[in-house]
C-alpha atoms as a PDB file:
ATOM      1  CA  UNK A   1     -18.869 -87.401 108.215  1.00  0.00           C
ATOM      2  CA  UNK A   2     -20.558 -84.532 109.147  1.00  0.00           C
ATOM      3  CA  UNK A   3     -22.541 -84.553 112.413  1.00  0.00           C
ATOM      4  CA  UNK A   4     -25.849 -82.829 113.575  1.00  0.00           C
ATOM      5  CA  UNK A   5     -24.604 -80.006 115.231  1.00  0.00           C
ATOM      6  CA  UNK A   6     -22.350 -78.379 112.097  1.00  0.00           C
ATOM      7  CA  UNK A   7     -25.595 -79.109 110.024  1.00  0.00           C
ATOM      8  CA  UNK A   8     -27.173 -77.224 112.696  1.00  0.00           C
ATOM      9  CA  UNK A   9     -25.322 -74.005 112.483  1.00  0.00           C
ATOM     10  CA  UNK A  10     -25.098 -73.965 108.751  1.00  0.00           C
ATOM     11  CA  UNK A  11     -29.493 -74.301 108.868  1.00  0.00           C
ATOM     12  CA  UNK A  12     -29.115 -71.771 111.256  1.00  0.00           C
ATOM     13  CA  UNK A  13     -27.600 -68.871 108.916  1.00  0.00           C
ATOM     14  CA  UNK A  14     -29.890 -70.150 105.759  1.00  0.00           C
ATOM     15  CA  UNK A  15     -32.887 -70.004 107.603  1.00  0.00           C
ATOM     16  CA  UNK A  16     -31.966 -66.960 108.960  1.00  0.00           C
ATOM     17  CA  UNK A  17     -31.867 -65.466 105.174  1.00  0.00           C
ATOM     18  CA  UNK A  18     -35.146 -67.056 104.205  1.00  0.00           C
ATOM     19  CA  UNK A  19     -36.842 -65.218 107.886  1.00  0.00           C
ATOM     20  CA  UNK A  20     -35.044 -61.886 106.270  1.00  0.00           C
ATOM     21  CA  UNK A  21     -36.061 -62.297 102.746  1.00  0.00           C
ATOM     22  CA  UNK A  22     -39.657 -62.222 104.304  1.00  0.00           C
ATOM     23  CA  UNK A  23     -39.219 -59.205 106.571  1.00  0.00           C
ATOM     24  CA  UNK A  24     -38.077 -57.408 103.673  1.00  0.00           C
ATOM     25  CA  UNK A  25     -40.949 -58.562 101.103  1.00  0.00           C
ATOM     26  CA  UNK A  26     -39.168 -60.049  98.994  1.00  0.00           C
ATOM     27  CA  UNK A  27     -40.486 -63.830  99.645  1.00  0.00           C
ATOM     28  CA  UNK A  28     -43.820 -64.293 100.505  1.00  0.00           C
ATOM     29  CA  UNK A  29     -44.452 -66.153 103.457  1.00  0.00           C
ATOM     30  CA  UNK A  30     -45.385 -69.570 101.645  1.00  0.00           C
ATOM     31  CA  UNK A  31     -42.005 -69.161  99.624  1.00  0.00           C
ATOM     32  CA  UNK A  32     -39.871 -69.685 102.662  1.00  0.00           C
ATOM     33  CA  UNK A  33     -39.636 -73.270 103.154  1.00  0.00           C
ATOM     34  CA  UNK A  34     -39.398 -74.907 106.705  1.00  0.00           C
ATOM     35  CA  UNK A  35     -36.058 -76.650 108.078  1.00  0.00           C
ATOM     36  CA  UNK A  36     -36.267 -79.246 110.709  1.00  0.00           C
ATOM     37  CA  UNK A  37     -32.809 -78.565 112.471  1.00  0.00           C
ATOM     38  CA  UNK A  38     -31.101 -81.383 114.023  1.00  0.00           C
ATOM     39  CA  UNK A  39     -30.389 -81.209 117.911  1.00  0.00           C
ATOM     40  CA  UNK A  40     -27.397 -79.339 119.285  1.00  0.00           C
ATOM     41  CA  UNK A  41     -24.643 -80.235 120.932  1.00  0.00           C
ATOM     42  CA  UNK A  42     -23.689 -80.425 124.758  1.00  0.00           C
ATOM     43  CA  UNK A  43     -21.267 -77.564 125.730  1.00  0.00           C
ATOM     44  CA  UNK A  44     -17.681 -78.410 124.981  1.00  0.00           C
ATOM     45  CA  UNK A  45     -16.569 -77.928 128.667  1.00  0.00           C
ATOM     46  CA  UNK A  46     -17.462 -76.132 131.848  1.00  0.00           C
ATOM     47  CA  UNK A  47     -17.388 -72.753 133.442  1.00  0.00           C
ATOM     48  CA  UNK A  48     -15.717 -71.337 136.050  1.00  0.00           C
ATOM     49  CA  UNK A  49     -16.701 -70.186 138.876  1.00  0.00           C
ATOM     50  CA  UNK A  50     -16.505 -66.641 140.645  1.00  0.00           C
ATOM     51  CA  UNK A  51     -14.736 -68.928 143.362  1.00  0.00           C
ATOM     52  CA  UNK A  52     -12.645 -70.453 141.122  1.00  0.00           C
ATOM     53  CA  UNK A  53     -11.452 -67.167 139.289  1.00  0.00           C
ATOM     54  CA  UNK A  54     -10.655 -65.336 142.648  1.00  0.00           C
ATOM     55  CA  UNK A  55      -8.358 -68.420 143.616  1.00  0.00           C
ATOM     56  CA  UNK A  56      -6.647 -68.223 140.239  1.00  0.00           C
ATOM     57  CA  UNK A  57      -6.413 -64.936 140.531  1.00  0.00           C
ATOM     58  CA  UNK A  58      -4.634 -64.824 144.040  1.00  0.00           C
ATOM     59  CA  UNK A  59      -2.241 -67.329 142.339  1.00  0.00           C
ATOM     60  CA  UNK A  60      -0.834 -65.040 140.036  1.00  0.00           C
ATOM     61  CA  UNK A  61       2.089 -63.155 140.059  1.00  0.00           C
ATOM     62  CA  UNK A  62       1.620 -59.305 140.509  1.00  0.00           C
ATOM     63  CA  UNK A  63       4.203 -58.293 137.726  1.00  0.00           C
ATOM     64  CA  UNK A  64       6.150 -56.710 139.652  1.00  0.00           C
ATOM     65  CA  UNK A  65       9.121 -58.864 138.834  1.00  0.00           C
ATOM     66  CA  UNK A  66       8.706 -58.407 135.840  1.00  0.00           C
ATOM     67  CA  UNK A  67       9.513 -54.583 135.913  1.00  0.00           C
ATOM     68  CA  UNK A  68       7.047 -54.001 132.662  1.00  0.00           C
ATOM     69  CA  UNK A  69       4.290 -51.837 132.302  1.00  0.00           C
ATOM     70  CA  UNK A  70       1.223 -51.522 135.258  1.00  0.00           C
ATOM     71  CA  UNK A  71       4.018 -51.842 138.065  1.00  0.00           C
ATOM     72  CA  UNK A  72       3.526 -47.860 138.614  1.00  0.00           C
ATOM     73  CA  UNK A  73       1.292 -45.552 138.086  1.00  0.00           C
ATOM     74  CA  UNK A  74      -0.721 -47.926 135.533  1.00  0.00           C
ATOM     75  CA  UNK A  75      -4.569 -47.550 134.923  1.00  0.00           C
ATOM     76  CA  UNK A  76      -5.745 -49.752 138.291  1.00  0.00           C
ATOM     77  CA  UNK A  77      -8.164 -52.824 137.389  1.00  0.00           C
ATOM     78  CA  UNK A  78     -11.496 -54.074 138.834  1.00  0.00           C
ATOM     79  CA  UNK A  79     -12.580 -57.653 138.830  1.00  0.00           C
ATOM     80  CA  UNK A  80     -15.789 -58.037 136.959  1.00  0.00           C
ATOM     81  CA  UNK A  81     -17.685 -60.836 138.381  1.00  0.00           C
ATOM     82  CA  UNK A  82     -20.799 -61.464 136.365  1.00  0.00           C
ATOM     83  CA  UNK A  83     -23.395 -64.513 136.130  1.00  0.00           C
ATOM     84  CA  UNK A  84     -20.291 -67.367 135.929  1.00  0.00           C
ATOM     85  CA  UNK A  85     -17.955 -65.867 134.099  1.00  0.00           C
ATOM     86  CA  UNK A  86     -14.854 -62.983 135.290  1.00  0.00           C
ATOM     87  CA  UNK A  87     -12.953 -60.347 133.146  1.00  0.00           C
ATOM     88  CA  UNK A  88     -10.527 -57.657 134.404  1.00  0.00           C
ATOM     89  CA  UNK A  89     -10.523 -54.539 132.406  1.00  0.00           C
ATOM     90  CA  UNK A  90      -8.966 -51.152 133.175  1.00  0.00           C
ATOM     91  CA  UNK A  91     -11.479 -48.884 135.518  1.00  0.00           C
ATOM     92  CA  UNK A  92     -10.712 -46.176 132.460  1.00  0.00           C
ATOM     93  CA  UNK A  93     -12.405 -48.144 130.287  1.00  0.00           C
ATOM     94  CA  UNK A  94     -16.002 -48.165 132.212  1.00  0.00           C
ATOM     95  CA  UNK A  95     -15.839 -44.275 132.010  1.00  0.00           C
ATOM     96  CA  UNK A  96     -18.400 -42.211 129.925  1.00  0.00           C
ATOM     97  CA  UNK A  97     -17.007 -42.163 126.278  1.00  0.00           C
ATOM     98  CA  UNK A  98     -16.157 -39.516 124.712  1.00  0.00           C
ATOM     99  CA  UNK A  99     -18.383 -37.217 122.635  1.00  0.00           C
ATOM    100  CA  UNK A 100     -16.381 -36.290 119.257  1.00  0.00           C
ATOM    101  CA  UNK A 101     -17.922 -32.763 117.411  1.00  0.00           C
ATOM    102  CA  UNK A 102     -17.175 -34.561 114.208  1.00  0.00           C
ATOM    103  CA  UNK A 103     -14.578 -32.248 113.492  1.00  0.00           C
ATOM    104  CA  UNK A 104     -10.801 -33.420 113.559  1.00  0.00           C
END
């Protein structure tokens, strides 16, 4: 059986083509018909917490065991802690990007 909230997001991408079938002109506005979209679903689980992350985070191993790559001279990290939800990503990557002249 298939439930409300898979009906949802299939409605979702159709009446998303009618909506840009009348930006573009080619439906009039009386052509696109309406959908009555069934309710969503609650959110499969939880996020965690900037509290939460940092204590996972201390619980890791370093890698220095390990003896693989990022024990020396690796790109060093920064913890991203933004609105409920953590990343780290090298500080290389939050650098201005480079401007190519188009030639190669």
């Amino acid at each position: 059986m298939v439930t409300g909230p898979t009906i949802r997001r299939e409605l979702v991408v159709l009446r998303a083509m009618f909506k840009l079938a009348g930006r573009e002109k080619i439906l009039s506005q009386d052509q696109i018909p309406y959908f009555p979209m069934p309710d969503d679903s609650e959110a499969a689980g939880e996020y965690i917490t900037p509290e939460q992350f940092a204590k996972v985070l201390a619980a890791l191993p370093d890698g220095k065991a390990r003896g693989g790559k990022g024990t020396k001279g690796g790109p060093k990290s920064e913890t991203n802690l933004h609105s409920s939800t953590s990343c780290t990503r090298p500080v290389a990557a939050l650098a201005q990007p480079k401007r190519f002249s188009g030639t190669t």
